[in-house]
N, C-alpha and C. Protein backbone atom coordinates (compact mmCIF):
# COMPACT_ATOMS: atom_id res chain seq x y z
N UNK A 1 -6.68 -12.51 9.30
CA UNK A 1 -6.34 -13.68 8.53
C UNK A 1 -5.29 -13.29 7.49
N UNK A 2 -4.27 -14.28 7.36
CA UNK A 2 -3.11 -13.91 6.72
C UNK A 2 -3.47 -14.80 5.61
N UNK A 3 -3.28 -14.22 4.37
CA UNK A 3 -3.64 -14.91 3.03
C UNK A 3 -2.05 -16.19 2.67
N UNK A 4 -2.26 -16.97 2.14
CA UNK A 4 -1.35 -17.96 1.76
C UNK A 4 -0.01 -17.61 0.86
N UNK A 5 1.14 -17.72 1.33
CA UNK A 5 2.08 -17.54 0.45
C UNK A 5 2.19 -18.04 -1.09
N UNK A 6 1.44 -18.86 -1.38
CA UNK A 6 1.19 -19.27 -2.46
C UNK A 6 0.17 -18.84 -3.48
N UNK A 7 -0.83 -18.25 -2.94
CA UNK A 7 -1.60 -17.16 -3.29
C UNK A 7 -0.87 -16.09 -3.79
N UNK A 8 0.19 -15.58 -3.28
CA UNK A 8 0.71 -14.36 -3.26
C UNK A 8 1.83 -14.47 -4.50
N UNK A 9 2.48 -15.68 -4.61
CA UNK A 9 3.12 -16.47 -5.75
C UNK A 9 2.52 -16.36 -7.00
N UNK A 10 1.29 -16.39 -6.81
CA UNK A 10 0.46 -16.71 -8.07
C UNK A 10 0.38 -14.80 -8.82
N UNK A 11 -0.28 -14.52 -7.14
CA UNK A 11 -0.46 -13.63 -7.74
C UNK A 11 0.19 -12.63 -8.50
N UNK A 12 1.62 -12.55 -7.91
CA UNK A 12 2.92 -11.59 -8.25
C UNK A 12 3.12 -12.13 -9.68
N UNK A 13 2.97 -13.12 -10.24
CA UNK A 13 3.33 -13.83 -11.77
C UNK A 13 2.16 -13.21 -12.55
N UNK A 14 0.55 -13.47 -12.16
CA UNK A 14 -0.24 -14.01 -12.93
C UNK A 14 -1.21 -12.32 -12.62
N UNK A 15 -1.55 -12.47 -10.96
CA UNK A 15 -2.74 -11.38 -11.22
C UNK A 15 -2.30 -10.06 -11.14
N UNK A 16 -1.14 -10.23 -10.99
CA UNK A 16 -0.25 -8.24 -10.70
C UNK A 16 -0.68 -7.51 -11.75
N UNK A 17 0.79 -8.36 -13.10
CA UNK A 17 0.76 -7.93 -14.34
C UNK A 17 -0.80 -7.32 -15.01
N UNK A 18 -1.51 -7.91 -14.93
CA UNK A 18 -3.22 -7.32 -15.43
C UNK A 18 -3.37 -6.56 -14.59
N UNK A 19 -3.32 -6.30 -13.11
CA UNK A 19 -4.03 -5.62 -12.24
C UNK A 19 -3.45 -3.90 -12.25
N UNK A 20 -2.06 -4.14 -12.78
CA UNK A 20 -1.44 -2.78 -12.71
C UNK A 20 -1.98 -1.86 -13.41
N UNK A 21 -2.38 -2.60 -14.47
CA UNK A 21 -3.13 -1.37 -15.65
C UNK A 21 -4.68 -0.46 -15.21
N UNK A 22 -5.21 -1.56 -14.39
CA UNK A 22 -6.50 -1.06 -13.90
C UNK A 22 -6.68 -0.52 -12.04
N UNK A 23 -5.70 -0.59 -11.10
CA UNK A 23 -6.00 -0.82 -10.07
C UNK A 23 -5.69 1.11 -9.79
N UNK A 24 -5.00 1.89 -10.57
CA UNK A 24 -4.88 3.07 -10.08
C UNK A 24 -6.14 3.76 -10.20
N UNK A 25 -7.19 3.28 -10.72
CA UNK A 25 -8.46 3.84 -11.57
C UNK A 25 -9.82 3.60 -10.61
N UNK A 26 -9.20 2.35 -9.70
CA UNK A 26 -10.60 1.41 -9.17
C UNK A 26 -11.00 2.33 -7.81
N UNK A 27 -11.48 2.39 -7.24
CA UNK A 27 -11.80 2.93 -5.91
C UNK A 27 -11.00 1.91 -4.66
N UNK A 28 -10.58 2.57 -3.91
CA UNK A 28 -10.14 1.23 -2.83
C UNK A 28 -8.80 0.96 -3.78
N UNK A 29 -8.16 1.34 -4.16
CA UNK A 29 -6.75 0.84 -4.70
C UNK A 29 -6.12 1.16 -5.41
N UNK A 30 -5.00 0.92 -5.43
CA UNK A 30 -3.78 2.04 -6.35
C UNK A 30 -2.38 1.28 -6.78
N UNK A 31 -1.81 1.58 -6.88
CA UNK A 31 -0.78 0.88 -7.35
C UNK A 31 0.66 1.66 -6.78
N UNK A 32 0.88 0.70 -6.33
CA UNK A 32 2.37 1.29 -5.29
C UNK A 32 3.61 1.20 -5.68
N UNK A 33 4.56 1.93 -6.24
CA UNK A 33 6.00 2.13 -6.90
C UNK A 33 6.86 2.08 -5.67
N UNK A 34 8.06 0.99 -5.91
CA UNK A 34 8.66 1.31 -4.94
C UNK A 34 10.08 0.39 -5.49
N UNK A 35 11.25 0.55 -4.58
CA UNK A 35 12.91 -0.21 -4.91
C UNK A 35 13.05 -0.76 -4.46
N UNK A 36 13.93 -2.15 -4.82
CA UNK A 36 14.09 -2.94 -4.72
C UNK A 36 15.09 -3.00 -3.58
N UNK A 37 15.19 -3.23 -2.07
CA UNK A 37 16.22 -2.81 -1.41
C UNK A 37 17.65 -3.55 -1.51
N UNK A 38 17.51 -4.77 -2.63
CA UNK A 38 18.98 -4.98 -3.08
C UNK A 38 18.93 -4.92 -4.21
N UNK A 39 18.34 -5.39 -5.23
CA UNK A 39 18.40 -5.06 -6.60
C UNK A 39 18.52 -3.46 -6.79
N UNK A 40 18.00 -2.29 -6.76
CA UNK A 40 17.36 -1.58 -6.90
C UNK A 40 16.53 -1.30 -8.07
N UNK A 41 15.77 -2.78 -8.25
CA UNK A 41 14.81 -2.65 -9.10
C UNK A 41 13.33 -1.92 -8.82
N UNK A 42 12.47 -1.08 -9.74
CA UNK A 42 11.74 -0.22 -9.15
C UNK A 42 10.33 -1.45 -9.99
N UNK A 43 9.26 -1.59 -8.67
CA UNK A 43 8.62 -3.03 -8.43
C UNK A 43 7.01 -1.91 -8.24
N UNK A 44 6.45 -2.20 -9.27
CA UNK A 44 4.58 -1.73 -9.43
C UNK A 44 3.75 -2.75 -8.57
N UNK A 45 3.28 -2.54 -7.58
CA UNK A 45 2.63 -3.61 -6.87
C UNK A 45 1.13 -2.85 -6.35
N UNK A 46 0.20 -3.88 -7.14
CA UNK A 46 -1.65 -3.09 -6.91
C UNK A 46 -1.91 -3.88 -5.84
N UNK A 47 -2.77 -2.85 -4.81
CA UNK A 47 -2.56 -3.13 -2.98
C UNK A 47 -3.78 -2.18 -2.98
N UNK A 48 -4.68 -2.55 -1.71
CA UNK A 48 -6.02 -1.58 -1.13
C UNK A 48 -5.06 -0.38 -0.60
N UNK A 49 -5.86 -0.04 -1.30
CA UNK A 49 -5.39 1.68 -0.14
C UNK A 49 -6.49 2.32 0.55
N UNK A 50 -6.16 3.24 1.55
CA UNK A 50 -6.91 3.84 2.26
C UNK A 50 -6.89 5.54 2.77
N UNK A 51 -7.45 6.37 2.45
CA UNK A 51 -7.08 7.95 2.19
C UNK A 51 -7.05 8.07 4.11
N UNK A 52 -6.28 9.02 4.47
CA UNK A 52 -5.90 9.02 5.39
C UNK A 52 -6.23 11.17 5.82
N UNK A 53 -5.79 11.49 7.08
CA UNK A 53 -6.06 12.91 6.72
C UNK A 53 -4.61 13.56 5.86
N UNK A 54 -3.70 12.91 6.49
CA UNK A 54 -2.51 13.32 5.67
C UNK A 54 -1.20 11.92 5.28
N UNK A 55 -2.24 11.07 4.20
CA UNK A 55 -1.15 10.01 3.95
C UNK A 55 -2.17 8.97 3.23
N UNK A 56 -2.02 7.61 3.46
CA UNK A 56 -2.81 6.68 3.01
C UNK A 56 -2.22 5.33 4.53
N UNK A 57 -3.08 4.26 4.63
CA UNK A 57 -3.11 2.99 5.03
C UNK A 57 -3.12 1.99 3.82
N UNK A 58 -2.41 1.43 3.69
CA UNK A 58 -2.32 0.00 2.52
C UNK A 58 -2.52 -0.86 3.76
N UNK A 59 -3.56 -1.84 3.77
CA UNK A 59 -3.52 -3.17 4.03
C UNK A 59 -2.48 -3.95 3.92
N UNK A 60 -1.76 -5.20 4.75
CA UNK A 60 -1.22 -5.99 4.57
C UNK A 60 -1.58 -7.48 4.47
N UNK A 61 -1.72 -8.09 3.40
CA UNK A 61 -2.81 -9.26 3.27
C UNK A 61 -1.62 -10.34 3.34
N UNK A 62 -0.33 -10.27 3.25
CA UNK A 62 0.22 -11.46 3.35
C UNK A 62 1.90 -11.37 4.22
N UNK A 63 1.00 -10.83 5.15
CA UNK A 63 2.11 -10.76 6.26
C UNK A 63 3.52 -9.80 6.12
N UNK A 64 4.39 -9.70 7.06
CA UNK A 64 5.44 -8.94 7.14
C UNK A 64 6.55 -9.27 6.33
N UNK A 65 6.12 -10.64 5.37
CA UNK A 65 7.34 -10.62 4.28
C UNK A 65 7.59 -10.84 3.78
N UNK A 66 6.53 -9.85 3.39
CA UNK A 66 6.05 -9.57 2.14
C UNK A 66 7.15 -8.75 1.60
N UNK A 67 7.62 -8.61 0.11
CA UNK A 67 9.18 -7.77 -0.29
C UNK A 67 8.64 -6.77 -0.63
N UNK A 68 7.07 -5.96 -1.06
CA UNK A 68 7.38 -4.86 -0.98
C UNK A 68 7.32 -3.86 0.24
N UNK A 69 6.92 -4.97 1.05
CA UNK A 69 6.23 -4.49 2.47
C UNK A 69 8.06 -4.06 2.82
N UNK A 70 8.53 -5.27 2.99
CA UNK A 70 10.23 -4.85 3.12
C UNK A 70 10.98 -3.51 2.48
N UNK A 71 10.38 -3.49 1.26
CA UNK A 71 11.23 -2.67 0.63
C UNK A 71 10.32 -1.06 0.89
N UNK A 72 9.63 -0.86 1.24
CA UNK A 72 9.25 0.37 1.61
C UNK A 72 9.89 0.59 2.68
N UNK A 73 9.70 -0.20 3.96
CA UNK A 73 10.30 0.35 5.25
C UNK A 73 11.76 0.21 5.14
N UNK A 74 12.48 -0.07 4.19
CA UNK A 74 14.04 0.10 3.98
C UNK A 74 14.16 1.25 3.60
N UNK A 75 13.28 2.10 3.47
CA UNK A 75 13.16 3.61 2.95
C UNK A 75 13.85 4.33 1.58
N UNK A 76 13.20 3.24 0.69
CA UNK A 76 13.72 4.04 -1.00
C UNK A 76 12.37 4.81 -0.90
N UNK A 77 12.84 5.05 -2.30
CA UNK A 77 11.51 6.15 -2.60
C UNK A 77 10.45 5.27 -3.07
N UNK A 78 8.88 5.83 -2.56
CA UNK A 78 7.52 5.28 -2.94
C UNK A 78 6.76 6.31 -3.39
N UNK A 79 6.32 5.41 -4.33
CA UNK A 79 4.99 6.28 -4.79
C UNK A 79 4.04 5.59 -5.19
N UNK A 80 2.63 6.39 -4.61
CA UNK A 80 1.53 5.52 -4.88
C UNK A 80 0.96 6.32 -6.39
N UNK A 81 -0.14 5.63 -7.42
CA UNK A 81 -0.82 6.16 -8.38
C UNK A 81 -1.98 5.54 -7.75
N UNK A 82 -3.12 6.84 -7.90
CA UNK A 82 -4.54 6.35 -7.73
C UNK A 82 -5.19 7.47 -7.76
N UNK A 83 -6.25 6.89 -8.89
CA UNK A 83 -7.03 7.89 -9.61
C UNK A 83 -6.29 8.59 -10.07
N UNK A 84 -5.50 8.67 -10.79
CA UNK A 84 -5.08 9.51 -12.20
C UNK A 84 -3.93 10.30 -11.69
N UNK A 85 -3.67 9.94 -10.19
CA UNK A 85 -2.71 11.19 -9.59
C UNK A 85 -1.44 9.94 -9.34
N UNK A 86 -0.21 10.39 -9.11
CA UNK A 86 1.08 10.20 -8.52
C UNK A 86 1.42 10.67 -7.10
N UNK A 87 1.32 10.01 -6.06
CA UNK A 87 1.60 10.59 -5.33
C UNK A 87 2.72 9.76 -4.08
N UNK A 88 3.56 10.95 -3.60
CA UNK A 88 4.90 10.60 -3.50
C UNK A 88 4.87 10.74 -1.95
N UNK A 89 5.38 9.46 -1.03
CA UNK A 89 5.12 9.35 0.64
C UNK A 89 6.18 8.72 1.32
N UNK A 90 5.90 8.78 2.15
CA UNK A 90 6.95 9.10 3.24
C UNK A 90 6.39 8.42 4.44
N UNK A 91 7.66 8.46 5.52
CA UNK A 91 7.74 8.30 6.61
C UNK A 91 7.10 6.71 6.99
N UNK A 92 7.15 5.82 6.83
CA UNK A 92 6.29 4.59 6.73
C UNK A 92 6.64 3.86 8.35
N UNK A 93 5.18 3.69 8.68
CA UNK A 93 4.95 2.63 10.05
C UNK A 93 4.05 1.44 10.15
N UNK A 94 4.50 0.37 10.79
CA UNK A 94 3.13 -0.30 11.17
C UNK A 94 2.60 0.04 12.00
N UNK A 95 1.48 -0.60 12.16
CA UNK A 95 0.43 -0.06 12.58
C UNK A 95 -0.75 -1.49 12.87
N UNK A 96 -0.89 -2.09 13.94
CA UNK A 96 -2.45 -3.18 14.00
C UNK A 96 -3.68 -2.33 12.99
N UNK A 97 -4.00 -3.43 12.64
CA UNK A 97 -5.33 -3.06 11.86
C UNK A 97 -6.25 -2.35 12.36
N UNK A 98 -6.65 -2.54 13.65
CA UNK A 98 -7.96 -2.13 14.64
C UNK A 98 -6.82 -0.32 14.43
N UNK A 99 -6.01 -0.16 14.97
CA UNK A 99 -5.37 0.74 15.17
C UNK A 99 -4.90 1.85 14.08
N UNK A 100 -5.15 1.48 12.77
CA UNK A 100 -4.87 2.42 12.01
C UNK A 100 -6.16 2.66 11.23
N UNK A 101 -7.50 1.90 11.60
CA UNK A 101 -9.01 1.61 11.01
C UNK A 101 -9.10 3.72 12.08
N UNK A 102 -8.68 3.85 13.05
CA UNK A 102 -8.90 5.24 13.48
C UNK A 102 -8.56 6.27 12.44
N UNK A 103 -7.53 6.25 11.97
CA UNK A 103 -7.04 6.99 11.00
C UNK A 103 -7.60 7.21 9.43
N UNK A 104 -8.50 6.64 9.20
CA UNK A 104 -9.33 6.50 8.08
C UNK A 104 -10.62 7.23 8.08
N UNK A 105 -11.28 7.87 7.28
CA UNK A 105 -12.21 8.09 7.15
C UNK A 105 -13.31 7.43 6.85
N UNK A 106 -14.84 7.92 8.15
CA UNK A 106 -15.28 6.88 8.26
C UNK A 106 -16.35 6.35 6.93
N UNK A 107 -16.37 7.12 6.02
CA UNK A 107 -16.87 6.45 5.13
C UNK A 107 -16.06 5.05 4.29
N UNK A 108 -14.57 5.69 4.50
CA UNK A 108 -14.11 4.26 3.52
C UNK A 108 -13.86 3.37 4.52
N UNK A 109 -14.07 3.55 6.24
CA UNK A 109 -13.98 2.63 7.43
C UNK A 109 -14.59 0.96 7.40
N UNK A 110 -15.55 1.13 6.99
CA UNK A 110 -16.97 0.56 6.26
C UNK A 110 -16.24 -0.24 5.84
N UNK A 111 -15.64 -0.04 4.38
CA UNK A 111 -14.92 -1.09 3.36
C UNK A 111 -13.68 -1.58 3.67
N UNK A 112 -12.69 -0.87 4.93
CA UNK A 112 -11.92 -1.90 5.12
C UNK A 112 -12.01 -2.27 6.15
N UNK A 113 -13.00 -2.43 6.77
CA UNK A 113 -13.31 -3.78 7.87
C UNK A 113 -13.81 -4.79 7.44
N UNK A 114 -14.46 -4.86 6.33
CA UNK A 114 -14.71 -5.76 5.31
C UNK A 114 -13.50 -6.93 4.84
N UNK A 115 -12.65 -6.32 5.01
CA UNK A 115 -11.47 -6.99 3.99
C UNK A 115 -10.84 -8.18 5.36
N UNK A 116 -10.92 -9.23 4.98
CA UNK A 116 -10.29 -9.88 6.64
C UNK A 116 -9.47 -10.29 6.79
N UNK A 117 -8.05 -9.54 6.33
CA UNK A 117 -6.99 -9.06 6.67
C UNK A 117 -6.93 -8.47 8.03
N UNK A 118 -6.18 -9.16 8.73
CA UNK A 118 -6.02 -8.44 10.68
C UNK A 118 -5.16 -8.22 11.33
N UNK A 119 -4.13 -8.49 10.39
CA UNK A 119 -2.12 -9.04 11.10
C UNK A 119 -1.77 -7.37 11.64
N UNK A 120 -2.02 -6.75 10.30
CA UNK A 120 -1.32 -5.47 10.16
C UNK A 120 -2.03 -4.36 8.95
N UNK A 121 -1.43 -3.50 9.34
CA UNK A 121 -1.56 -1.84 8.23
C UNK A 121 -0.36 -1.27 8.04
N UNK A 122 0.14 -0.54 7.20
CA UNK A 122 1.27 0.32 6.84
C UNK A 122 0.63 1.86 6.33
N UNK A 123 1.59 2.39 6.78
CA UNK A 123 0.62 4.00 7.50
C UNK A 123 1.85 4.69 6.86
N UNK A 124 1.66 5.65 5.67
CA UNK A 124 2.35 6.19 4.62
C UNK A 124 1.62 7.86 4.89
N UNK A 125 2.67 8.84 5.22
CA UNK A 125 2.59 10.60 4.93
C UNK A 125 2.64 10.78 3.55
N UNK A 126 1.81 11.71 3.14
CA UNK A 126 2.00 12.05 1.94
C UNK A 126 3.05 13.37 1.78
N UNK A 127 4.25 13.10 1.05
CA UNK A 127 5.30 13.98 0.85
C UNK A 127 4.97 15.14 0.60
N UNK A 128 5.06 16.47 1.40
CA UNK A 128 5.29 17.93 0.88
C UNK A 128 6.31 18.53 1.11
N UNK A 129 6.88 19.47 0.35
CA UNK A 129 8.36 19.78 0.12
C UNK A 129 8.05 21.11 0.23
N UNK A 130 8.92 21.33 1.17
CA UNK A 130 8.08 22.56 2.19
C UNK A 130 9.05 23.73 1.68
N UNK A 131 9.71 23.40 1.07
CA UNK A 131 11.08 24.77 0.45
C UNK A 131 10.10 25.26 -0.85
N UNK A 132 9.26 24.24 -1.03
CA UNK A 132 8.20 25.05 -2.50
C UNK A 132 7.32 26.24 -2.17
N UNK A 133 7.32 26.47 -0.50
CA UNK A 133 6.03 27.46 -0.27
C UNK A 133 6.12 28.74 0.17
């Protein structure tokens, strides 16, 4: 189920702004940094996340266009915050929901089959910079 564009209106004005301060902290969610692929304005957007073995799954609750959904796969730089960390990713795909629910661990599996969101997933590597080792 694809949530309402107008929902998503509201929310980008009304429930973002509050949510940014608390969503890197909450379990199940983080807050996603990312550019603007024409502005290059850099856009805080709080989204479910999902720990992955090497990356995260963000849910997509309001379809493919969605602008930050856009502006990640235009490939600026992203970074997610959650739980107290920064962390900087890469390589971004979709992915069906049923299809990236494999990639999750099955304890947090549980909580996002819950969520009834079904369109899609976006499937994020977590950046290592391999000249550091």
């Amino acid at each position: 189920m694809r949530m309402p564009r107008a929902i998503a209106t509201f929310n980008r004005r009304v429930t973002n702004p509050v949510a940014r301060s608390i969503t890197p902290w909450l379990p199940g969610l983080g807050t996603l940094e990312h550019v603007g692929r024409n502005s290059g304005t850099r856009y805080r957007t709080p989204l479910l996340v999902f720990k992955t073995r090497d990356g995260f799954v963000i849910l997509i609750g309001y379809g493919p266009e969605s602008d930050w959904l856009k502006n990640v796969l235009a490939g600026g730089p992203t970074v997610l915050y959650r739980r107290g960390t920064a962390v900087t990713l890469v390589g971004p795909r979709l992915m069906g929901k049923g299809e990236a629910a494999r990639l999750i661990a099955p304890v947090s599996r549980v909580f996002y089959h819950l969520f009834p969101y079904n369109e899609a997933a976006l499937v994020l590597t977590t950046y290592t910079d391999r000249r550091s080792r």
